[in-house]
N, C-alpha and C. Protein backbone atom coordinates (compact mmCIF):
# COMPACT_ATOMS: atom_id res chain seq x y z
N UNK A 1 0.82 -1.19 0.00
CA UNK A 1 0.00 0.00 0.00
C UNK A 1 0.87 1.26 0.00
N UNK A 2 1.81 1.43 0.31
CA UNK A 2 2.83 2.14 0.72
C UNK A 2 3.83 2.62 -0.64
N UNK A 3 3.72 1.29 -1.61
CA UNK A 3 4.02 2.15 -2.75
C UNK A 3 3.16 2.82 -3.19
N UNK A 4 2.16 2.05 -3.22
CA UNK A 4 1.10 2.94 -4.00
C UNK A 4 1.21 4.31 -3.84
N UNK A 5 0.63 4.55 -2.73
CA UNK A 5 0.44 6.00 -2.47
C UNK A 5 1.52 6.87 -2.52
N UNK A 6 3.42 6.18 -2.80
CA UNK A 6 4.50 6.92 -3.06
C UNK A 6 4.13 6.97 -4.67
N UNK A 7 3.46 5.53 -5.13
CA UNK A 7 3.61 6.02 -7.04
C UNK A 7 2.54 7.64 -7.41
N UNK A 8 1.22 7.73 -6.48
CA UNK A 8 0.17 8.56 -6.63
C UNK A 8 0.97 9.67 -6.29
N UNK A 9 1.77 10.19 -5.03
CA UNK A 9 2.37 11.33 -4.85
C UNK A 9 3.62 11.68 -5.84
N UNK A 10 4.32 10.73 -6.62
CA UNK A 10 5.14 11.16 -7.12
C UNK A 10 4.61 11.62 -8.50
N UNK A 11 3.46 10.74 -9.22
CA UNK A 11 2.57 11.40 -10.21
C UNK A 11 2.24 12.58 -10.06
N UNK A 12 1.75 13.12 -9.01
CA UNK A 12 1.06 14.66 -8.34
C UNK A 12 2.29 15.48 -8.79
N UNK A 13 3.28 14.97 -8.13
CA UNK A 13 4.40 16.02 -8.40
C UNK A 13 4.82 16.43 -9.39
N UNK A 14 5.19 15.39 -10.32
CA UNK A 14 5.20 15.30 -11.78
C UNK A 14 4.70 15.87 -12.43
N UNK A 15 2.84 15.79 -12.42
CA UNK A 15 1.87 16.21 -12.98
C UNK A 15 2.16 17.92 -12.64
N UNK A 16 2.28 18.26 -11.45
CA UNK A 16 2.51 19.31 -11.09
C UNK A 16 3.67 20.67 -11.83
N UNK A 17 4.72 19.35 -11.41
CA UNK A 17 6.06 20.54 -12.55
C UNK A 17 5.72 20.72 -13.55
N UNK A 18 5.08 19.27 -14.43
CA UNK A 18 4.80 20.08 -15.97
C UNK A 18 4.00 20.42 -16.37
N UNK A 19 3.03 20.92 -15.31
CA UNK A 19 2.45 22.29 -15.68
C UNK A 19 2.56 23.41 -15.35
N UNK A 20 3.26 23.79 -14.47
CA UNK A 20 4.67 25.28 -13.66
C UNK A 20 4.99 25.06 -14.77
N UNK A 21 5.89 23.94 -15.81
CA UNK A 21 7.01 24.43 -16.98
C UNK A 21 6.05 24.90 -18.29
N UNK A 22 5.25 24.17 -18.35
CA UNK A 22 4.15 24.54 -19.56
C UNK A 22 3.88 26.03 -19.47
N UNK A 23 3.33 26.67 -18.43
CA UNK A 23 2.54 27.37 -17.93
C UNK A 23 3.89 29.02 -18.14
N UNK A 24 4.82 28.22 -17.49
CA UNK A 24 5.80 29.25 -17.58
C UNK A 24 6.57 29.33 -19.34
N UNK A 25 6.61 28.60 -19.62
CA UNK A 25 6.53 28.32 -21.55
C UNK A 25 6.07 29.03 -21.99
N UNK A 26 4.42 29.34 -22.35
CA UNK A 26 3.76 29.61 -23.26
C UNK A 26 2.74 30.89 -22.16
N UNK A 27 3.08 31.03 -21.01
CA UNK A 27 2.40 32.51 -20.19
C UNK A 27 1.13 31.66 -20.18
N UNK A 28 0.83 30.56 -20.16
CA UNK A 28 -0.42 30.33 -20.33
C UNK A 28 -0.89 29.71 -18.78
N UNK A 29 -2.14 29.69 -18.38
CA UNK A 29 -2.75 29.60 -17.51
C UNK A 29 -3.05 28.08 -17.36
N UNK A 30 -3.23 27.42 -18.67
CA UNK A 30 -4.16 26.14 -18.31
C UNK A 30 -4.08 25.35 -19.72
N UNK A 31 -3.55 24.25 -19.51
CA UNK A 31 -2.91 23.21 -20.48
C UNK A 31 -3.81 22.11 -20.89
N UNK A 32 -4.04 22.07 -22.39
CA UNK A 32 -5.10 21.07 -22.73
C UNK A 32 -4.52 19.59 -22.33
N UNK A 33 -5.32 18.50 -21.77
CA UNK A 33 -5.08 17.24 -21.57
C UNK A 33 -4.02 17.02 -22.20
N UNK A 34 -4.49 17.01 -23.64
CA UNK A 34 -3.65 16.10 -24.87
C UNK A 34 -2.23 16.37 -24.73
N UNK A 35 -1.77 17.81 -24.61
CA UNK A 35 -0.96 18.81 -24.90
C UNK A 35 0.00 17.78 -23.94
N UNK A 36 -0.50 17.82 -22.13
CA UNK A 36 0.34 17.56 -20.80
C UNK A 36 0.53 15.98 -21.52
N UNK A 37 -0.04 15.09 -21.88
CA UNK A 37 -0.16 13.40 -22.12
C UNK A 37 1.08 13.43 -23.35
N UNK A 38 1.16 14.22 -24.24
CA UNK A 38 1.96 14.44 -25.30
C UNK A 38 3.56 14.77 -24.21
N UNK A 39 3.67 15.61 -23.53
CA UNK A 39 4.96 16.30 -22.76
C UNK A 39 5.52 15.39 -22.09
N UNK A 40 4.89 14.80 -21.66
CA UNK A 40 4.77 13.64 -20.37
C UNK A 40 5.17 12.50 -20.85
N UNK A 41 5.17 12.36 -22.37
CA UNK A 41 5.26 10.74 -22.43
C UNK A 41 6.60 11.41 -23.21
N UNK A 42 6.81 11.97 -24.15
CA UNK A 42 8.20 12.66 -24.56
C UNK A 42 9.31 12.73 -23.64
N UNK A 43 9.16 13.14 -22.26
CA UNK A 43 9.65 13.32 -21.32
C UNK A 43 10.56 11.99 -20.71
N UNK A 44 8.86 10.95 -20.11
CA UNK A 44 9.31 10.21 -19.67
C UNK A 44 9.34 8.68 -20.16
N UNK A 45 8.72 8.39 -21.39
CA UNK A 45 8.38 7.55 -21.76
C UNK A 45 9.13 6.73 -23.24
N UNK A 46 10.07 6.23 -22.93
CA UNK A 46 11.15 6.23 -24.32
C UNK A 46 10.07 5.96 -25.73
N UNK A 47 10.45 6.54 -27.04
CA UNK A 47 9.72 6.31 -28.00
C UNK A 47 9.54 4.82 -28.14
N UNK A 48 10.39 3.91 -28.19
CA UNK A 48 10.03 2.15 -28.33
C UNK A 48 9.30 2.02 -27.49
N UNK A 49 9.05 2.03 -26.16
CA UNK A 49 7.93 1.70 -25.18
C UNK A 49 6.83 2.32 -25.71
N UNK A 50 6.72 3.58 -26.31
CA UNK A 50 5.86 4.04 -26.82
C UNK A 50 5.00 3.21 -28.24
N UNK A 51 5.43 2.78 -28.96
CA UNK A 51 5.33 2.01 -30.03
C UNK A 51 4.94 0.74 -29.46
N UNK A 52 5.65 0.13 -28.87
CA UNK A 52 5.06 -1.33 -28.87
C UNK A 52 3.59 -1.20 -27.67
N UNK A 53 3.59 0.05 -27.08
CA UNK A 53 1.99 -0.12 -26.23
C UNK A 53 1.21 0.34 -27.40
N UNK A 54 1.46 1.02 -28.20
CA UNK A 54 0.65 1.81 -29.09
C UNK A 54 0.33 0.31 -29.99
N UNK A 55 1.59 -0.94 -30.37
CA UNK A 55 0.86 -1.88 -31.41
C UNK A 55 0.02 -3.43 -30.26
N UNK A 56 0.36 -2.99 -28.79
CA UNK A 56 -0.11 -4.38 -27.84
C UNK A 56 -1.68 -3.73 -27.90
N UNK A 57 -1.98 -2.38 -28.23
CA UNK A 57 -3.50 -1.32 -27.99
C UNK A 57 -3.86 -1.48 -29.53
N UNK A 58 -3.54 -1.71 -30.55
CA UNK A 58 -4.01 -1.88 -31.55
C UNK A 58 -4.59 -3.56 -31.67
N UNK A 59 -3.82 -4.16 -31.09
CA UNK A 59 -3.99 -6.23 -31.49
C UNK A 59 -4.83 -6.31 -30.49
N UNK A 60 -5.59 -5.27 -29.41
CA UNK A 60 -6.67 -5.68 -28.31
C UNK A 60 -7.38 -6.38 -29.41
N UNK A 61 -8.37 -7.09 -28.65
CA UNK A 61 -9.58 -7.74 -29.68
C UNK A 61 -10.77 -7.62 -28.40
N UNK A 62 -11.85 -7.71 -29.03
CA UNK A 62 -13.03 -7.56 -27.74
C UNK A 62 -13.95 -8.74 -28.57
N UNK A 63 -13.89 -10.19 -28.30
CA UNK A 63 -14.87 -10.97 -28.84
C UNK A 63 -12.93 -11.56 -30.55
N UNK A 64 -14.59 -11.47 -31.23
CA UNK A 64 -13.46 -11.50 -32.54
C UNK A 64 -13.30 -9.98 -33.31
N UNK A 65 -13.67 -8.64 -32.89
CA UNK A 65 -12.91 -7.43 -33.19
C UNK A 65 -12.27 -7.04 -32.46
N UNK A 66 -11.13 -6.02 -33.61
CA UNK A 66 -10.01 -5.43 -32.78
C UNK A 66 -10.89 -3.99 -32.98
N UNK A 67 -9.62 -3.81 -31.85
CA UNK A 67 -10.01 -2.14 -31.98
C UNK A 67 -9.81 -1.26 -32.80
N UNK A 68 -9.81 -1.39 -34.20
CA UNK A 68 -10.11 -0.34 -34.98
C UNK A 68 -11.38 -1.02 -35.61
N UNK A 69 -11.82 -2.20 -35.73
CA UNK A 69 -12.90 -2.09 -35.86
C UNK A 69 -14.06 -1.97 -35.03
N UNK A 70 -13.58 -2.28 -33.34
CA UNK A 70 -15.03 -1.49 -32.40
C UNK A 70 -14.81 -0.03 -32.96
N UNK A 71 -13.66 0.90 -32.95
CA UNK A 71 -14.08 2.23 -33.25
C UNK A 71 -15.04 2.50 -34.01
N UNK A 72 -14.95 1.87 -35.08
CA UNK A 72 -15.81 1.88 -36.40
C UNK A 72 -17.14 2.12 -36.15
């Protein structure tokens, strides 16, 4: 339990700086979702990790469709 709530506070913090750095960036007040999820994964998230969740989220299947065809 004890990580947990160190992984939730260290997210807060995280979440926190990069929006002080955003904010102090662009004078702006208030950062669209996409914008912080885009910074955040640039930041911390190497591009290959990025790719292979992006193709393990494409091969989901729900039944016998994947998910570009539930989008559909």
């Amino acid at each position: 339990m004890q990580g947990l709530v160190q992984a939730m506070q260290t997210q807060a913090h995280t979440q926190a700086a990069l929006q002080a750095q955003l904010e102090a960036q662009d004078g702006a007040n208030e950062v669209a979702w996409d914008e912080f999820v885009r910074l955040f994964r640039a930041k911390f998230v190497p591009e290959n990790i990025q790719d292979r969740m992006e193709q393990e989220f494409l091969s989901l299947t729900q039944g016998s469709m994947t998910v570009l065809k539930f989008e559909a």
